[in-house]
Protein backbone atom coordinates (compact mmCIF):
# COMPACT_ATOMS: atom_id res chain seq x y z
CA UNK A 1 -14.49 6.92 -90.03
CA UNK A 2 -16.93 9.23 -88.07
CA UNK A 3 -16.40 11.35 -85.59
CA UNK A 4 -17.18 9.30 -82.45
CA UNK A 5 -19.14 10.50 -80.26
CA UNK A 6 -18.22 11.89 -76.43
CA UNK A 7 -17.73 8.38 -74.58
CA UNK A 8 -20.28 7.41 -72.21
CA UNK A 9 -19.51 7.20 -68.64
CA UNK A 10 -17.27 4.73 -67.06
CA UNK A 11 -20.83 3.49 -65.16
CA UNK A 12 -22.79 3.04 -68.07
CA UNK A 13 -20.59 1.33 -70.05
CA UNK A 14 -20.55 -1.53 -66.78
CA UNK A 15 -24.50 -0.93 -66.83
CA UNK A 16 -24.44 -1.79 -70.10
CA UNK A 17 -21.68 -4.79 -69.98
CA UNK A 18 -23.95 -6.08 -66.76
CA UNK A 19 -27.50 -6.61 -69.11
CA UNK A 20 -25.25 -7.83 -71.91
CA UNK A 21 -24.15 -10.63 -69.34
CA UNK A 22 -27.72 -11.52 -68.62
CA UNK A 23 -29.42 -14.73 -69.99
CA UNK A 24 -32.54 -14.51 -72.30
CA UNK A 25 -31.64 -10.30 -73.15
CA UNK A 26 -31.26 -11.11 -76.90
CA UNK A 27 -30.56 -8.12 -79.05
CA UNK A 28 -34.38 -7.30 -79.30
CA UNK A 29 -34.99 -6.99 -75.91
CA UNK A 30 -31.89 -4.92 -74.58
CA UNK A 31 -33.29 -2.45 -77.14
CA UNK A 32 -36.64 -2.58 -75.27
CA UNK A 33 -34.71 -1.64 -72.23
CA UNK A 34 -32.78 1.23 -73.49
CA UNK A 35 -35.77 2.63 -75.14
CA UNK A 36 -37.63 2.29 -72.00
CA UNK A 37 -34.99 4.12 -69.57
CA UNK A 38 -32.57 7.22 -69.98
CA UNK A 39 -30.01 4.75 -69.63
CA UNK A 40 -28.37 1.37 -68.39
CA UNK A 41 -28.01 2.31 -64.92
CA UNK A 42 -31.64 3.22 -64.59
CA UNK A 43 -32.56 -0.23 -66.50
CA UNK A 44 -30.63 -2.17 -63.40
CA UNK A 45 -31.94 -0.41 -60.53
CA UNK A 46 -35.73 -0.38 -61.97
CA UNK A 47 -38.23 -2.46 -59.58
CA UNK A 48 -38.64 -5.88 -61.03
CA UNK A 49 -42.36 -5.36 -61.26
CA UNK A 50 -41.26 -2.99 -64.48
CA UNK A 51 -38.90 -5.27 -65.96
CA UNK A 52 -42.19 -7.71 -65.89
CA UNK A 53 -44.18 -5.06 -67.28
CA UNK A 54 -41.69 -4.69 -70.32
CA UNK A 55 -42.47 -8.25 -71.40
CA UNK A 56 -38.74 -9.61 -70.04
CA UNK A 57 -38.22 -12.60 -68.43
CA UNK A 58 -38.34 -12.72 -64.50
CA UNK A 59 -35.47 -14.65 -63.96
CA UNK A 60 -33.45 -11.40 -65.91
CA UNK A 61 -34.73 -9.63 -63.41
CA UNK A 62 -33.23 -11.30 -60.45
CA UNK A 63 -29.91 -11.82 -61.87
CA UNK A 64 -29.13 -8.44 -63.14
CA UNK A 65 -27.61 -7.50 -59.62
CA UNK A 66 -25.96 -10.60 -59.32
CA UNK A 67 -21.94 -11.23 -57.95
CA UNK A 68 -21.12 -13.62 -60.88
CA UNK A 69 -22.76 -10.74 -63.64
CA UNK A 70 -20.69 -7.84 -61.49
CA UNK A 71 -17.49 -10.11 -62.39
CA UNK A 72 -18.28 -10.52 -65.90
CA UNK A 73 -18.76 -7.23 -66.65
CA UNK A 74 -15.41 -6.14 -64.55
CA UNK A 75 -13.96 -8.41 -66.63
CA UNK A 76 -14.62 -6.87 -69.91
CA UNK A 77 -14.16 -3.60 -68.63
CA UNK A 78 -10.36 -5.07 -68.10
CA UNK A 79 -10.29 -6.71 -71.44
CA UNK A 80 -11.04 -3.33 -73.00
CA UNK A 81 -7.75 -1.99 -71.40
CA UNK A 82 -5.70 -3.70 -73.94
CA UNK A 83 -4.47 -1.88 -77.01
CA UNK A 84 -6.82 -2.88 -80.27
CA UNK A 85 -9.63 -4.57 -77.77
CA UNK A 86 -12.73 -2.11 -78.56
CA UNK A 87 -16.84 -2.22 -77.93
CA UNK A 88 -19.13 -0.50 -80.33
CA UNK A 89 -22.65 0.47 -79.09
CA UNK A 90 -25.52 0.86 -80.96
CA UNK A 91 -25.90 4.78 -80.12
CA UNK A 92 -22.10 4.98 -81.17
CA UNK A 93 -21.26 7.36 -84.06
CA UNK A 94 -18.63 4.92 -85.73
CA UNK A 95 -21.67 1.72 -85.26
CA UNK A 96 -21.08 0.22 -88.56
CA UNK A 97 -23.47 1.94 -90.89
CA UNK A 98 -25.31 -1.11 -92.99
CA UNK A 99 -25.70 -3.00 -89.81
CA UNK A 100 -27.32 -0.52 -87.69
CA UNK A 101 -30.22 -1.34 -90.45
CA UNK A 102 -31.08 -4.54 -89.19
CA UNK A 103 -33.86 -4.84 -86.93
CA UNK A 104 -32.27 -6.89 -84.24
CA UNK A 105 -29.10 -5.11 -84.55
CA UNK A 106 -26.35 -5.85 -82.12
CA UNK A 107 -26.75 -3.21 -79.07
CA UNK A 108 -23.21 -4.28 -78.32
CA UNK A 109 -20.44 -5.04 -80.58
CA UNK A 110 -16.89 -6.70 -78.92
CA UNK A 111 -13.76 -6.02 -81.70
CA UNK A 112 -10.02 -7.01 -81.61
CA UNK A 113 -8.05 -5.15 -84.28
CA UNK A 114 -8.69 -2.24 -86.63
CA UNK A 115 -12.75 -1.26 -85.63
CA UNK A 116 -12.64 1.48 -89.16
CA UNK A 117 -12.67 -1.73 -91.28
CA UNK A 118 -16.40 -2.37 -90.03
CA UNK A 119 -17.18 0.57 -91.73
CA UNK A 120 -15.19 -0.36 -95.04
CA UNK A 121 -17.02 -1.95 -98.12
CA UNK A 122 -17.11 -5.32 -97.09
CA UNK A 123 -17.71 -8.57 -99.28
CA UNK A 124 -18.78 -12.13 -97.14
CA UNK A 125 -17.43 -15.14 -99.12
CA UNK A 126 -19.12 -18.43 -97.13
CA UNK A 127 -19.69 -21.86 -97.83
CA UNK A 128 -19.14 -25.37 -96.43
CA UNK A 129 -17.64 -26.89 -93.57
CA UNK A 130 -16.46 -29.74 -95.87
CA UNK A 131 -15.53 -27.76 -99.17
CA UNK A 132 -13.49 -30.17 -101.51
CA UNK A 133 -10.04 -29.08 -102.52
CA UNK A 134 -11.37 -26.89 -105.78
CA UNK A 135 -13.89 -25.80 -103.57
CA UNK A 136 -11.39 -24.45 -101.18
CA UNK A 137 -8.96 -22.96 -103.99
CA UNK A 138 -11.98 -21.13 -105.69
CA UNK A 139 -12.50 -19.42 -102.08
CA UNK A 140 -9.07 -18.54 -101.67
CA UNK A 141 -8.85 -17.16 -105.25
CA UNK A 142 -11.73 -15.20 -105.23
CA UNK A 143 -11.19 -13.72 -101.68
CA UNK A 144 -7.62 -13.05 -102.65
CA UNK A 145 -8.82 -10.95 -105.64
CA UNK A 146 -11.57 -8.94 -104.05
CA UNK A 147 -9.03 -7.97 -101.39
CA UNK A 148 -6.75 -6.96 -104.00
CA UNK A 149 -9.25 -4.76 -105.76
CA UNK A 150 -10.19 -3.01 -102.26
CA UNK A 151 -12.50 -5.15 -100.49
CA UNK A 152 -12.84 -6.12 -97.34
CA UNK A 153 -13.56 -10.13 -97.05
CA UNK A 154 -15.67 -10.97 -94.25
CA UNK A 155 -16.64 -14.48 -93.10
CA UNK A 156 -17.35 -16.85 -89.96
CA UNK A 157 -13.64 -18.45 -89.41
CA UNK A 158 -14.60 -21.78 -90.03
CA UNK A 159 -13.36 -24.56 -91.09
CA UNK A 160 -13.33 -25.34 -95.09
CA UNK A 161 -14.81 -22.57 -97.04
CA UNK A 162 -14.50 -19.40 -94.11
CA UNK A 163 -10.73 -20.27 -93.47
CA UNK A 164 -9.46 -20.23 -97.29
CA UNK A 165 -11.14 -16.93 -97.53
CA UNK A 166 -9.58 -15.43 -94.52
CA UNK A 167 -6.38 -17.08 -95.53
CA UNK A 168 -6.77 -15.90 -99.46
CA UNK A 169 -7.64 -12.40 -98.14
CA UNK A 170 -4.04 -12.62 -96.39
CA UNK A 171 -2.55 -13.65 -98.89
CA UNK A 172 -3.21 -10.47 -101.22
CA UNK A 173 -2.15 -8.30 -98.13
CA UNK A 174 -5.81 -7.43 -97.71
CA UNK A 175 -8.08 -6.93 -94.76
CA UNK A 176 -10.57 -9.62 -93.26
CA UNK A 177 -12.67 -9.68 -90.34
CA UNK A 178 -13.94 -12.76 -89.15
CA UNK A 179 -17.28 -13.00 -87.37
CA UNK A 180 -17.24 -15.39 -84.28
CA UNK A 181 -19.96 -17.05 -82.75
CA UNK A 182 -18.53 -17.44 -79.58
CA UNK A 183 -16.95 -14.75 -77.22
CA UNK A 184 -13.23 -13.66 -78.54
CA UNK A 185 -11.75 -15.01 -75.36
CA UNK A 186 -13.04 -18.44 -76.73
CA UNK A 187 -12.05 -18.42 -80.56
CA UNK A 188 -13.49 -21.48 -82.38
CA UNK A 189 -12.35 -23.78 -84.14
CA UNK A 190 -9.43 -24.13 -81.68
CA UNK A 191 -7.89 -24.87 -85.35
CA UNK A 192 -8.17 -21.49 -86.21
CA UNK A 193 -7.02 -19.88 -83.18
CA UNK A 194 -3.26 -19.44 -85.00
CA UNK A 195 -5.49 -17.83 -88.21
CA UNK A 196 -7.27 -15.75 -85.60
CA UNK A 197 -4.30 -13.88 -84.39
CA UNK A 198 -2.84 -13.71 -88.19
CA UNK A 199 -6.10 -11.99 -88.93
CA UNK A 200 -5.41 -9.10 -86.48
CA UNK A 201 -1.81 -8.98 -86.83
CA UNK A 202 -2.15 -8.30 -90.42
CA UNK A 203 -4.54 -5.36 -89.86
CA UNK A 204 -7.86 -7.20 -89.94
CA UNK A 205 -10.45 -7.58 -87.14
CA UNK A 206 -12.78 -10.07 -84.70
CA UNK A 207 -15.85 -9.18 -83.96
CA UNK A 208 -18.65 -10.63 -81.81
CA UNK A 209 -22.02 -10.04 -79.91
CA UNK A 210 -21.38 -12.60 -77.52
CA UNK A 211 -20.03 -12.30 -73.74
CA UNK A 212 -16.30 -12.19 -74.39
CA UNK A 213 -16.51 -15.61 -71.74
CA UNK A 214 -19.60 -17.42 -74.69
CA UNK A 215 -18.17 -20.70 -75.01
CA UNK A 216 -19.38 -22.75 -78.39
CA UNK A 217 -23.07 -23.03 -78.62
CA UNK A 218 -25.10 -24.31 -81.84
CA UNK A 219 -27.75 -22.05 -81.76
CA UNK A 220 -25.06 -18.94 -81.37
CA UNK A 221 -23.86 -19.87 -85.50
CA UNK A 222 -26.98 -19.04 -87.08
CA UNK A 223 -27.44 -15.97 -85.14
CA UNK A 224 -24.03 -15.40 -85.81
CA UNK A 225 -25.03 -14.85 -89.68
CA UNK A 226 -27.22 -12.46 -89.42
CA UNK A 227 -23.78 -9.93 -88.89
CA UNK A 228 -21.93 -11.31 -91.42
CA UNK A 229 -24.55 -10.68 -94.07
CA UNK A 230 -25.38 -7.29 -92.48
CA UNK A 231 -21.85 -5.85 -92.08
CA UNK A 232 -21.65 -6.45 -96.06
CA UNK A 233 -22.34 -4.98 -99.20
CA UNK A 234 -22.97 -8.77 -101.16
CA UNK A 235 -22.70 -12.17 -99.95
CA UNK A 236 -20.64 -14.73 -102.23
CA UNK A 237 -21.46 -18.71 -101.44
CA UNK A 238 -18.99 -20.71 -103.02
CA UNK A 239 -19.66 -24.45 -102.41
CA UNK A 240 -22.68 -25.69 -100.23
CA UNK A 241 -25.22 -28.62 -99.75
CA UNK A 242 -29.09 -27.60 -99.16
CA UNK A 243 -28.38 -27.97 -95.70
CA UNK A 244 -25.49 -25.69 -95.05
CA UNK A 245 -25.75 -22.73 -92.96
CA UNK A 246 -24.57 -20.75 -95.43
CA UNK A 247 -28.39 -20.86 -96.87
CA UNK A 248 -29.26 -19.15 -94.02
CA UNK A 249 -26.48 -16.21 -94.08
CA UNK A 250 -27.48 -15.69 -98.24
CA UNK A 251 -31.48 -16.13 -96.96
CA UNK A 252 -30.80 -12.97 -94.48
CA UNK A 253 -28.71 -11.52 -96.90
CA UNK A 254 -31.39 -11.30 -99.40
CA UNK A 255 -33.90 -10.06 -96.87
CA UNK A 256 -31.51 -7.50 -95.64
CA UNK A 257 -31.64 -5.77 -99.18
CA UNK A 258 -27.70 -7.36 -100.16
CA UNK A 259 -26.42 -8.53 -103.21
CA UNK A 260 -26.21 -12.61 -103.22
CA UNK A 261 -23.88 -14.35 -105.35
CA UNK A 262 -23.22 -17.88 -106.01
CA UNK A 263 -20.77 -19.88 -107.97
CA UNK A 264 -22.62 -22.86 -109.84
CA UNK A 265 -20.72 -26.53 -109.70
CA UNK A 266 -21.00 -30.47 -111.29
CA UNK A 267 -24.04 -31.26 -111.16
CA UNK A 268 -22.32 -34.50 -109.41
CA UNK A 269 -20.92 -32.95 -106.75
CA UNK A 270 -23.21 -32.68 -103.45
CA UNK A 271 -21.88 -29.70 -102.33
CA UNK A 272 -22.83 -27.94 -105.63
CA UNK A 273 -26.38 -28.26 -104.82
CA UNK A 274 -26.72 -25.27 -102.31
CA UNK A 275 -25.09 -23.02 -104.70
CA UNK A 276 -27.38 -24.10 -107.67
CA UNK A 277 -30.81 -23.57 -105.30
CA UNK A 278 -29.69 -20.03 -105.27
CA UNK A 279 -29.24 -19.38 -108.74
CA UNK A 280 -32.79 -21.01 -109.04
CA UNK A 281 -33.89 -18.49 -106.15
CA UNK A 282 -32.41 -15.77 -108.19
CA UNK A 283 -28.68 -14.89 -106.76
CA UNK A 284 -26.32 -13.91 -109.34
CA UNK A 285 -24.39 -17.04 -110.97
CA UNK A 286 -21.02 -16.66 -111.11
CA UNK A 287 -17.82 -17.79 -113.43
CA UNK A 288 -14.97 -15.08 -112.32
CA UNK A 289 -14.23 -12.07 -110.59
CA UNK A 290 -15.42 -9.74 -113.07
CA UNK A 291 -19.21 -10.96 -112.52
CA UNK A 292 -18.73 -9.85 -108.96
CA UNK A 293 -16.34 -6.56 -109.79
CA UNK A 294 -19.09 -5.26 -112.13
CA UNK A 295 -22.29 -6.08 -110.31
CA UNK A 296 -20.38 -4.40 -107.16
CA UNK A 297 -19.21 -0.94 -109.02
CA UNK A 298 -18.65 2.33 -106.89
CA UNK A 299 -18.10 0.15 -103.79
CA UNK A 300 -14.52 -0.29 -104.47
CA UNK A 301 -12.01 1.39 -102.09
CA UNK A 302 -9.56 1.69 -105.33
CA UNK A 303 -9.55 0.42 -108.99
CA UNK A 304 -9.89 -2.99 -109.77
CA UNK A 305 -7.04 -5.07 -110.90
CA UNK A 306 -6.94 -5.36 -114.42
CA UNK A 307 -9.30 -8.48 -115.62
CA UNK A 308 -7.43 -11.84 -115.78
CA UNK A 309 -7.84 -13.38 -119.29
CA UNK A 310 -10.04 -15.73 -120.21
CA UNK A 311 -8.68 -19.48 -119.27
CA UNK A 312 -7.89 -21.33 -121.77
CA UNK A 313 -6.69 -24.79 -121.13
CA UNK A 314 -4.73 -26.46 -123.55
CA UNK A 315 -3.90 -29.42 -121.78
CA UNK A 316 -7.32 -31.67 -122.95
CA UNK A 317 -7.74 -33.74 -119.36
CA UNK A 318 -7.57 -30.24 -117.63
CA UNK A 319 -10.21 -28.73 -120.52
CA UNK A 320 -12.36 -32.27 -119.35
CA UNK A 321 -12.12 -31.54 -116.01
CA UNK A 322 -12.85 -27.69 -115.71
CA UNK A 323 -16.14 -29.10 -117.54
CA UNK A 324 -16.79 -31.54 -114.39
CA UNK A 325 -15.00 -34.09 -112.16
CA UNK A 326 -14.50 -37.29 -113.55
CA UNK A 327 -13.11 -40.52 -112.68
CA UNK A 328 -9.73 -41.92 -114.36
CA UNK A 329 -11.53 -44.19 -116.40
CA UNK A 330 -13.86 -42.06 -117.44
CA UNK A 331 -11.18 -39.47 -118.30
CA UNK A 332 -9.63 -42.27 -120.31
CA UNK A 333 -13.34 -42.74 -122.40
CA UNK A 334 -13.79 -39.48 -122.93
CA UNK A 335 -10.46 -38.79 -124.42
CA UNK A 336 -9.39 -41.66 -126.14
CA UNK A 337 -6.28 -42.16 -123.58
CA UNK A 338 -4.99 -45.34 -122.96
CA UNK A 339 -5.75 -45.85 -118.79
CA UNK A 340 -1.73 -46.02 -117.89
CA UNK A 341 -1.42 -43.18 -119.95
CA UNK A 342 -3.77 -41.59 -117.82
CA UNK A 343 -3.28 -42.14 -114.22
CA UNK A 344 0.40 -41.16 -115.07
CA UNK A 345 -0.85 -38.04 -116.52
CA UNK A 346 -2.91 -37.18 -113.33
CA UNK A 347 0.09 -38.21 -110.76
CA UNK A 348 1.95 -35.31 -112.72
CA UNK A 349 -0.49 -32.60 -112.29
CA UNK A 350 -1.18 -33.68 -108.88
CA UNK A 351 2.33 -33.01 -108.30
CA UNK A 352 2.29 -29.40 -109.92
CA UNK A 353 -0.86 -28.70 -107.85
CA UNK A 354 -3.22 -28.33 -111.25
CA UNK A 355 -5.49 -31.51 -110.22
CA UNK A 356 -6.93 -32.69 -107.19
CA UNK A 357 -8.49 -36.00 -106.62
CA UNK A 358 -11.30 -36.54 -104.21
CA UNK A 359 -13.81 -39.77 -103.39
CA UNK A 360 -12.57 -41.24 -106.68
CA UNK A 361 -12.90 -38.14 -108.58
CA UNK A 362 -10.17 -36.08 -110.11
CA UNK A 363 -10.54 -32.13 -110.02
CA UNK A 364 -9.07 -29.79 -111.88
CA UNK A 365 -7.37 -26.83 -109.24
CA UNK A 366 -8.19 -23.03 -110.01
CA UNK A 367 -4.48 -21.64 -110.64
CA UNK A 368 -3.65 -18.57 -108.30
CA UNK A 369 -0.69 -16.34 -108.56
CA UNK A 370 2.37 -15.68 -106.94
């Protein structure tokens, strides 16, 4: 990490905290205020009439000196106190690198746990809300593997897709940092809040623009994306519908200059069909960790693990299913299997975790290792 560097003063930092509070200052337009004053505390006690002149809104003019935005900030200065609570500003030395590239980059950035790891090659795995079960085990497997080979995994903490690659990430010993968009005094899901502190315990950070007070808002998650695509080197989307929102964090990943994977599914399942728009828009299809290992050479904190052989399933309703979910009976068509025979078959590798079955459809489970 760089050298940071000297701190600024104890009454800029509350200048600062004080227009962060303010309603309607997005990112764009706190940076029109620090480029238009020498600093924070000249921004607050400017006449109004040059806050109108700047283009920003009037009512951020009257409530910059309010009692309730004097408590907010106070607050966050005593939220800093605590060991691992940090905030990054935009003129910091140690501002994460690849982010300070964006445009409307974050003039503030709130962090509980290790802040170095926001400068650490970082890989965003995203995806649905509503990931099936092979959905979720490819996310886990996959984050689990990049952290193993040196990567950070970085994602929203949300339910489905986000949580197995927190939790896979974990699971490897590896780092994650999950992206919130809410304050970190108001961790969403409340689901996740347990996975939250498991994130930092384990070495791992939260980070978030947002008043450490931002409750849940919907228009906060897609502005929420733009970091999680900019703090990373590539973005991987494992299972999503056209709809999902993790279109719109590999659409700003693209336009930020990253690397976009995605990892192709039955052409039956819905939540396939994001993924497969992407390979159409050109991201990078993938099959296994290797695509992603090669295409992502030299970022690497250390040497890859060494390359998992090819699968080869002997077991011929597994081999049907890898191909694409399938209903019993057509599992009993395609191979010949008496139906009994069948559904007994499936109970048993639902019981050893190798099959999955969801809306009538069987699925075979991605395999990951002790």
């Amino acid at each position: 990490m760089s050298q940071r560097l000297p701190s600024h003063s104890p009454a800029e930092i509350e200048a600062r905290l004080r227009l962060h509070c303010l309603p309607q200052l997005g990112p764009r337009r706190l940076h029109t205020l620090f480029r238009a004053f020498a600093d924070a505390s000249s921004a607050i006690s400017a006449p109004a009439s040059v806050w109108r002149s700047l283009g920003l809104p009037a009512t951020c003019a009257a409530s910059r000196r309010c009692s309730e935005v004097r408590e907010r900030a106070r607050a966050a200065l005593q939220w800093l106190e605590a060991e691992q609570h940090h905030l990054l500003m935009w003129d910091d030395a140690d501002y994460p690198a690849l982010l300070a590239e964006l445009n409307d980059a974050p003039p503030l950035l709130f962090v509980a746990g290790d802040r170095a790891l926001l400068e650490q090659p970082q890989l965003a795995i995203v995806g649905s809300r509503r990931a099936s079960k092979p959905g979720l085990d490819t996310a886990h497997a996959f984050a689990r593997s990049l952290a193993a080979a040196g990567f950070v995994i970085t994602s929203g903490l949300a339910l489905g897709i986000d949580g197995a690659a927190h939790r896979g990430a974990l699971a490897a010993t590896g780092k994650t940092i999950a992206v919130l968009g809410t304050g970190l005094q108001c961790v969403y899901p409340p689901r996740h809040r347990q996975l939250a502190v498991d994130i930092v315990a384990q070495g791992g950070a939260l980070v978030s623009e947002l008043p450490l007070d931002c409750a849940p808002l919907a228009g906060n998650f897609p502005r929420r994306n733009r970091l999680i695509s900019g703090l990373s080197v590539g973005v991987l989307v494992v299972e999503a519908s056209p709809s999902s929102g993790s279109l719109i964090t590999a659409k700003l990943a693209a336009e930020q200059g990253r690397e976009v994977y995605a990892i192709p599914g039955s052409i039956h399942h819905p939540g396939a069909r994001g993924c497969h728009q992407l390979i159409r828009d050109g991201a990078a299809l993938v099959e296994c960790i290797d695509d992603v290992l090669q295409a992502l050479r030299g970022w690497q904190n250390q040497p890859a693990p060494p390359a998992e052989p090819a699968r080869k399933e002997s077991h011929p309703l597994l081999a049907l299913l890898f191909a694409a979910p399938q209903t019993s009976e057509a599992l009993a068509f395609a191979s010949g299997w008496p139906l009994p025979k069948v559904l007994s078959t499936m109970t048993e590798l639902e019981i050893d975790g190798r099959v999955a079955s969801e809306n009538g459809l069987w699925h075979a489970r991605a395999i990951q290792n002790s």
